[in-house]
C-alpha atoms as a PDB file:
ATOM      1  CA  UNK A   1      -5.395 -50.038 109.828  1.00  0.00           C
ATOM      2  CA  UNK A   2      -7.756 -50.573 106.510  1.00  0.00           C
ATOM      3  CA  UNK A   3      -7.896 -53.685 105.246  1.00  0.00           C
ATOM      4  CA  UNK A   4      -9.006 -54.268 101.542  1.00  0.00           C
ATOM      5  CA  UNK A   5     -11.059 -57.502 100.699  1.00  0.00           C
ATOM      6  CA  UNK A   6     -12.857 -58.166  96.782  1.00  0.00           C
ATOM      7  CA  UNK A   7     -11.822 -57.725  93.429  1.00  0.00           C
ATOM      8  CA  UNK A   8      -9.261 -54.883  92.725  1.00  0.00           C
ATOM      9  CA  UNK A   9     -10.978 -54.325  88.899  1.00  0.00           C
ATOM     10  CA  UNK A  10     -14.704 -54.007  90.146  1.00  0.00           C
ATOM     11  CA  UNK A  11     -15.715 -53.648  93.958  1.00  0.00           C
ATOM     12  CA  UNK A  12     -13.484 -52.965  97.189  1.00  0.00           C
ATOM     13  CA  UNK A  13     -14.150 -53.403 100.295  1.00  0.00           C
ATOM     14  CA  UNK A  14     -12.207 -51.174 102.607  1.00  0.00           C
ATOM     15  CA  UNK A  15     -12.321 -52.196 106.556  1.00  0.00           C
ATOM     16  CA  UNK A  16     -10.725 -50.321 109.163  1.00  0.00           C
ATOM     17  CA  UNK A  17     -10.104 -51.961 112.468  1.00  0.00           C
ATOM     18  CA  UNK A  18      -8.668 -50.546 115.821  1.00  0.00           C
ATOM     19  CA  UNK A  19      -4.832 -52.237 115.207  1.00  0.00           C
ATOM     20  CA  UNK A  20      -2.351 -49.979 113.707  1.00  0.00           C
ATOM     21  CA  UNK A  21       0.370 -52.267 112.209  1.00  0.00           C
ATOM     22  CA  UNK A  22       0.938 -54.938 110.080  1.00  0.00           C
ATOM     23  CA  UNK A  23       1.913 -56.695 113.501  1.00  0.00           C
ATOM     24  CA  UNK A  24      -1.460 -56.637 114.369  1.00  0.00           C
ATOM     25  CA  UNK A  25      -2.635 -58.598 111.529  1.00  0.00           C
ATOM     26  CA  UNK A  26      -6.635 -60.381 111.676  1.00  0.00           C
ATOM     27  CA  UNK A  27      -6.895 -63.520 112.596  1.00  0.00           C
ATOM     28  CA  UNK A  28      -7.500 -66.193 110.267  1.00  0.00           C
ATOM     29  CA  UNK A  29     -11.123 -66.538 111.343  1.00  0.00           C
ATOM     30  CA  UNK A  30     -11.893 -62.869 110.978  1.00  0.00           C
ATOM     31  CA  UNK A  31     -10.979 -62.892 107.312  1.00  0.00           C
ATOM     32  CA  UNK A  32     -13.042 -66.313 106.664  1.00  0.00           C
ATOM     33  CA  UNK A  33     -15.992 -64.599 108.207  1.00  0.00           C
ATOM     34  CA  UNK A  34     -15.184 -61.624 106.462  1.00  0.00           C
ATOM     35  CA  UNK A  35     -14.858 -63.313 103.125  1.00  0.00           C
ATOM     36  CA  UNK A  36     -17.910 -65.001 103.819  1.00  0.00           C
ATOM     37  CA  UNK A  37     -19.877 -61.346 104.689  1.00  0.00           C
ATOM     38  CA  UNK A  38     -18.879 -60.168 101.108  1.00  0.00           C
ATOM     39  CA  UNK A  39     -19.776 -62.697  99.328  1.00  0.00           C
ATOM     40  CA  UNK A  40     -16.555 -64.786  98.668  1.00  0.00           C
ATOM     41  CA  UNK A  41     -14.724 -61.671  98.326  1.00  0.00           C
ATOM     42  CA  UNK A  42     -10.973 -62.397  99.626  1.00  0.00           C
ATOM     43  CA  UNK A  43      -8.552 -59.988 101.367  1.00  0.00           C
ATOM     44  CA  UNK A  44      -6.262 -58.721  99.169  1.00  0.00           C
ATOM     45  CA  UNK A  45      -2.891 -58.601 100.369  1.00  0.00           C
ATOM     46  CA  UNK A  46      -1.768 -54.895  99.721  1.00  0.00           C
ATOM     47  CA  UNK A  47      -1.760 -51.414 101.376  1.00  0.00           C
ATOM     48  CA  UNK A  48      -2.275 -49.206  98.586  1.00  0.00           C
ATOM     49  CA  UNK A  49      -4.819 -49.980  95.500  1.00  0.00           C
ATOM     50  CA  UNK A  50      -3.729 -47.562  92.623  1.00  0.00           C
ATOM     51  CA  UNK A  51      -6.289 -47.496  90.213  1.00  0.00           C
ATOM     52  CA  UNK A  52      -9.350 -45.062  90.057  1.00  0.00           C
ATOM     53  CA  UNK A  53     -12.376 -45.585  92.716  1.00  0.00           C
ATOM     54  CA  UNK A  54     -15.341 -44.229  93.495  1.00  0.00           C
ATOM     55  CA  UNK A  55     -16.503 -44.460  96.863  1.00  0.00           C
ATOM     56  CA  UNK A  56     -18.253 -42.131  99.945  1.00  0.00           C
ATOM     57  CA  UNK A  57     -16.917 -39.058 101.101  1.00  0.00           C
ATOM     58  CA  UNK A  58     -13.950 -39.412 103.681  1.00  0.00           C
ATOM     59  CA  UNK A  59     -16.335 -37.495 106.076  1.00  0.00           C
ATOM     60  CA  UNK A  60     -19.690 -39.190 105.531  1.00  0.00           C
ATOM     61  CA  UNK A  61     -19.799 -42.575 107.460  1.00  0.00           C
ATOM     62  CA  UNK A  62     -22.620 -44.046 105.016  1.00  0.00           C
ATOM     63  CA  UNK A  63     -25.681 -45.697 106.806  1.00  0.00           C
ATOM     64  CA  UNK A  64     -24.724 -48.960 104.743  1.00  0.00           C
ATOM     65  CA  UNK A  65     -21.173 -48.475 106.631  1.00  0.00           C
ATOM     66  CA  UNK A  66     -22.975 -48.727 110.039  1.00  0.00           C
ATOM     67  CA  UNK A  67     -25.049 -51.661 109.158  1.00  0.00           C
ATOM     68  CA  UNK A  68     -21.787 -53.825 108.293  1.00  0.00           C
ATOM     69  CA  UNK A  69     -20.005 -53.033 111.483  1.00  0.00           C
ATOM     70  CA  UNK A  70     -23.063 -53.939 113.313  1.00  0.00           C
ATOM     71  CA  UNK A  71     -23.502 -57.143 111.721  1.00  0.00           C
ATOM     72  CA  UNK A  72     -19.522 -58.241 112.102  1.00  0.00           C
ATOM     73  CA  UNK A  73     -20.157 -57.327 115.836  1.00  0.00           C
ATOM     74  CA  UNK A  74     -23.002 -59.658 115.666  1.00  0.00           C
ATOM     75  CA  UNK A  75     -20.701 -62.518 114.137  1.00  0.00           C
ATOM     76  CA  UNK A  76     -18.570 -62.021 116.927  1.00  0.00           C
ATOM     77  CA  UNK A  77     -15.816 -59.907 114.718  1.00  0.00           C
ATOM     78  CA  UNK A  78     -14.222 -57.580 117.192  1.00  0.00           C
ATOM     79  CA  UNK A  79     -12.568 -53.831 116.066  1.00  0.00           C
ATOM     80  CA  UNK A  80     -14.080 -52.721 113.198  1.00  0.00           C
ATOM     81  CA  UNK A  81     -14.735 -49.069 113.190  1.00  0.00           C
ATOM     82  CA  UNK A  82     -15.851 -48.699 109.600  1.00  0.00           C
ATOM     83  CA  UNK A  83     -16.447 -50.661 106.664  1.00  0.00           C
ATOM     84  CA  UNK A  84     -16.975 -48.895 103.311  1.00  0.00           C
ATOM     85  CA  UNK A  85     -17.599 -50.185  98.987  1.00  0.00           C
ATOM     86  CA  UNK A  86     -15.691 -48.805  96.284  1.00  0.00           C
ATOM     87  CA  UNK A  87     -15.804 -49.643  92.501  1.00  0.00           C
ATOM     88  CA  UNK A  88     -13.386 -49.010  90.494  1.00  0.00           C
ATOM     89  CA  UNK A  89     -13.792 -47.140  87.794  1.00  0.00           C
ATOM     90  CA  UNK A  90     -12.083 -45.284  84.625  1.00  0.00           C
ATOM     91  CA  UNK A  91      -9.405 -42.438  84.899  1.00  0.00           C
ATOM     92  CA  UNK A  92     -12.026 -39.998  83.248  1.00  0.00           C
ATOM     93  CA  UNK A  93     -15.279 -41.666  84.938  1.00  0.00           C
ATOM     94  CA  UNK A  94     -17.666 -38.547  86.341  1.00  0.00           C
ATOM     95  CA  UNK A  95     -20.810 -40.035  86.289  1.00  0.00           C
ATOM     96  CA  UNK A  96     -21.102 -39.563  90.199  1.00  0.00           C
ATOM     97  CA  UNK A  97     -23.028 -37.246  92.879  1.00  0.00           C
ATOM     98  CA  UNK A  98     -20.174 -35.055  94.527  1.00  0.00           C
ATOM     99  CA  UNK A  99     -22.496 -34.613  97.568  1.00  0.00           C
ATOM    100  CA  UNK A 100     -22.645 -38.625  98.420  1.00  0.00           C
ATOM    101  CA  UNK A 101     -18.771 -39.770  96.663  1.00  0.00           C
ATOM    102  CA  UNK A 102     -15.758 -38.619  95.836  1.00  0.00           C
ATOM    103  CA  UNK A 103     -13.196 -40.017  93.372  1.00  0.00           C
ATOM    104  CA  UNK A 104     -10.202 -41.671  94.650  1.00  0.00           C
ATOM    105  CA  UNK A 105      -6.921 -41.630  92.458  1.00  0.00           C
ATOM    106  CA  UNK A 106      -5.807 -44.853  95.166  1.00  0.00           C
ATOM    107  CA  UNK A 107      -6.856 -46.420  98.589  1.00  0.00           C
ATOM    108  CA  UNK A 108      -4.526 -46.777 101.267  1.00  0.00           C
ATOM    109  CA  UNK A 109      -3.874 -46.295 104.933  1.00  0.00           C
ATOM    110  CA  UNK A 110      -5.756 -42.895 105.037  1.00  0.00           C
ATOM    111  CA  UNK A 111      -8.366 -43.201 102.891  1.00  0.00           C
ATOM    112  CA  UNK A 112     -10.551 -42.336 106.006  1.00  0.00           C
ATOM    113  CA  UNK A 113      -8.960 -39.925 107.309  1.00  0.00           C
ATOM    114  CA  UNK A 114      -9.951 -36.057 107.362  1.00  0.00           C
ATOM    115  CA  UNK A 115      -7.237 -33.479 107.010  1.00  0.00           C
ATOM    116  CA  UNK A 116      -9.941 -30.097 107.009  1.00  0.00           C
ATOM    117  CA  UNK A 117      -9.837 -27.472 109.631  1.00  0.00           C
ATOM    118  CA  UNK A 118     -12.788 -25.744 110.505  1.00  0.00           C
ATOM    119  CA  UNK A 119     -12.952 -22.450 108.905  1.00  0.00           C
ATOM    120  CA  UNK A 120     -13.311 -19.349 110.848  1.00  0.00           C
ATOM    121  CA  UNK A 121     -17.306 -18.524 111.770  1.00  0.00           C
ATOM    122  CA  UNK A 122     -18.446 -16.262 109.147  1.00  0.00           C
ATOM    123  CA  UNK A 123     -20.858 -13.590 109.950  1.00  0.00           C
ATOM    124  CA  UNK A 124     -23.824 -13.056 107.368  1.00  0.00           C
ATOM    125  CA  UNK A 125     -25.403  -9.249 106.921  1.00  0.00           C
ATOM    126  CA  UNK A 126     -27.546  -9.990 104.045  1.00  0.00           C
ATOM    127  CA  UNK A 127     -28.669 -13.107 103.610  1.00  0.00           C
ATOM    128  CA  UNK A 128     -30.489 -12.736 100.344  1.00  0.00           C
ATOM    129  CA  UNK A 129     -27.033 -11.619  99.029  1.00  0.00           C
ATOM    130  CA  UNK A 130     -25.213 -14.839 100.567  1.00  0.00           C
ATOM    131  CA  UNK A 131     -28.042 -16.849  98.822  1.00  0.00           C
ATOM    132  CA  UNK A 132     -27.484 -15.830  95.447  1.00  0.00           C
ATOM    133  CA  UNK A 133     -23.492 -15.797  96.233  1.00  0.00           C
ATOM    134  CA  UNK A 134     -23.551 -19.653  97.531  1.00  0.00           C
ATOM    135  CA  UNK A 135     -26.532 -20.858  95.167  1.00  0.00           C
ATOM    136  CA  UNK A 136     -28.036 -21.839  98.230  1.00  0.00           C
ATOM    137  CA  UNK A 137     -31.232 -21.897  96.718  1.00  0.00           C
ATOM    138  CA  UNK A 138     -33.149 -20.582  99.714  1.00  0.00           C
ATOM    139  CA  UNK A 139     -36.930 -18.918  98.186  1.00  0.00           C
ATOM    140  CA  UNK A 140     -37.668 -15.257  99.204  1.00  0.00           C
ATOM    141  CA  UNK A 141     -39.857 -16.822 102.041  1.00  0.00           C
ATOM    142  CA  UNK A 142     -36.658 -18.129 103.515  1.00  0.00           C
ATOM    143  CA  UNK A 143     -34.939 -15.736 103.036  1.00  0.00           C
ATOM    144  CA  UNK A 144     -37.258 -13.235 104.732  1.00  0.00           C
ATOM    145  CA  UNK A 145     -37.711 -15.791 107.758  1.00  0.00           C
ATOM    146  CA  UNK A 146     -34.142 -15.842 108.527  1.00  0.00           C
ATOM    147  CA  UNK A 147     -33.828 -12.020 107.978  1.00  0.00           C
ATOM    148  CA  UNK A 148     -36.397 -11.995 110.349  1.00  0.00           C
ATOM    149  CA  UNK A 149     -35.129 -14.010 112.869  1.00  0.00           C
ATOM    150  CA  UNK A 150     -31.582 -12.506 112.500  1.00  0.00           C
ATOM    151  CA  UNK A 151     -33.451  -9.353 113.624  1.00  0.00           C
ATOM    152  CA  UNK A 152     -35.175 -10.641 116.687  1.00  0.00           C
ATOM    153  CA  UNK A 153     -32.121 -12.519 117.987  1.00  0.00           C
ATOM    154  CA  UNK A 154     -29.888  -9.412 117.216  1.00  0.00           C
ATOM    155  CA  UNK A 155     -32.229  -7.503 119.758  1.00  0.00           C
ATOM    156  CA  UNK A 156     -32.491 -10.334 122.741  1.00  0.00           C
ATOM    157  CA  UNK A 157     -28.447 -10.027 122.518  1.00  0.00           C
ATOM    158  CA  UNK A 158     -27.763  -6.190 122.652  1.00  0.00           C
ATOM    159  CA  UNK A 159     -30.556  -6.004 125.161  1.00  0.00           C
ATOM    160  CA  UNK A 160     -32.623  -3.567 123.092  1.00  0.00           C
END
């Protein structure tokens, strides 16, 4: 279940925990030592936020994310699997880097959760090409090691 502690107009807190249900509610003294962790920030007592957030990826468990679950384990806080921050931010804010956050139109019960299968393994025959293709950004030194390499592992597999 996530749990959302702060301010819903400038910082969230999101915290999942093991439990599943509203039935499994925290206890009292989790959510003082919780509101005491950020900083007087209190649980807010909803499901879904709908307003605009900014926040990690879904799929990136942030270093910052592993620090907080570490310290609640320290104070003795039991079933936290992740704790993430979101700010909350205008309907037309893009002042963000795509590769660390994501824009969230809401936060609710699956805000962590990852919906992507993998795609199917895609086989490369000229990697210069697939450079320029993906913007990978890979110099002709690169390039030519991987070519290279390509080459030598193609051989110790057919044998030759």
């Amino acid at each position: 279940m996530i749990h959302f502690f702060g301010n819903e107009s400038t910082t969230v807190f999101a915290v999942q925990t093991k439990k599943k249900s509203n039935a499994d509610e925290m206890s009292a003294e989790t959510i003082s030592k919780l509101n005491w962790l950020f900083a007087n920030a209190h649980k807010i007592e909803k499901s879904v936020l709908t307003d605009f957030f900014i926040g990690p990826r879904a799929a990136m468990i942030t270093p910052w994310s592993t620090n907080a679950v570490e310290i609640t384990q320290n104070m003795g806080i039991e079933g936290i699997i992740r704790i993430e921050e979101f700010q909350k931010v205008a309907a037309d804010f893009k002042d963000f880097d795509p590769m660390l956050s994501q824009k969230y139109s809401e936060l609710n019960q699956d805000v962590f959760t990852i919906n992507i299968n993998p795609e199917p393994i895609l086989y490369i025959d000229n990697i210069g090409e697939y450079n320029k293709q993906e913007g990978l950004a890979l110099n002709d030194e690169e390039v030519g090691y991987l070519d290279n390499l390509s080459k030598k592992l193609g051989r110790k597999l057919t044998g030759t």
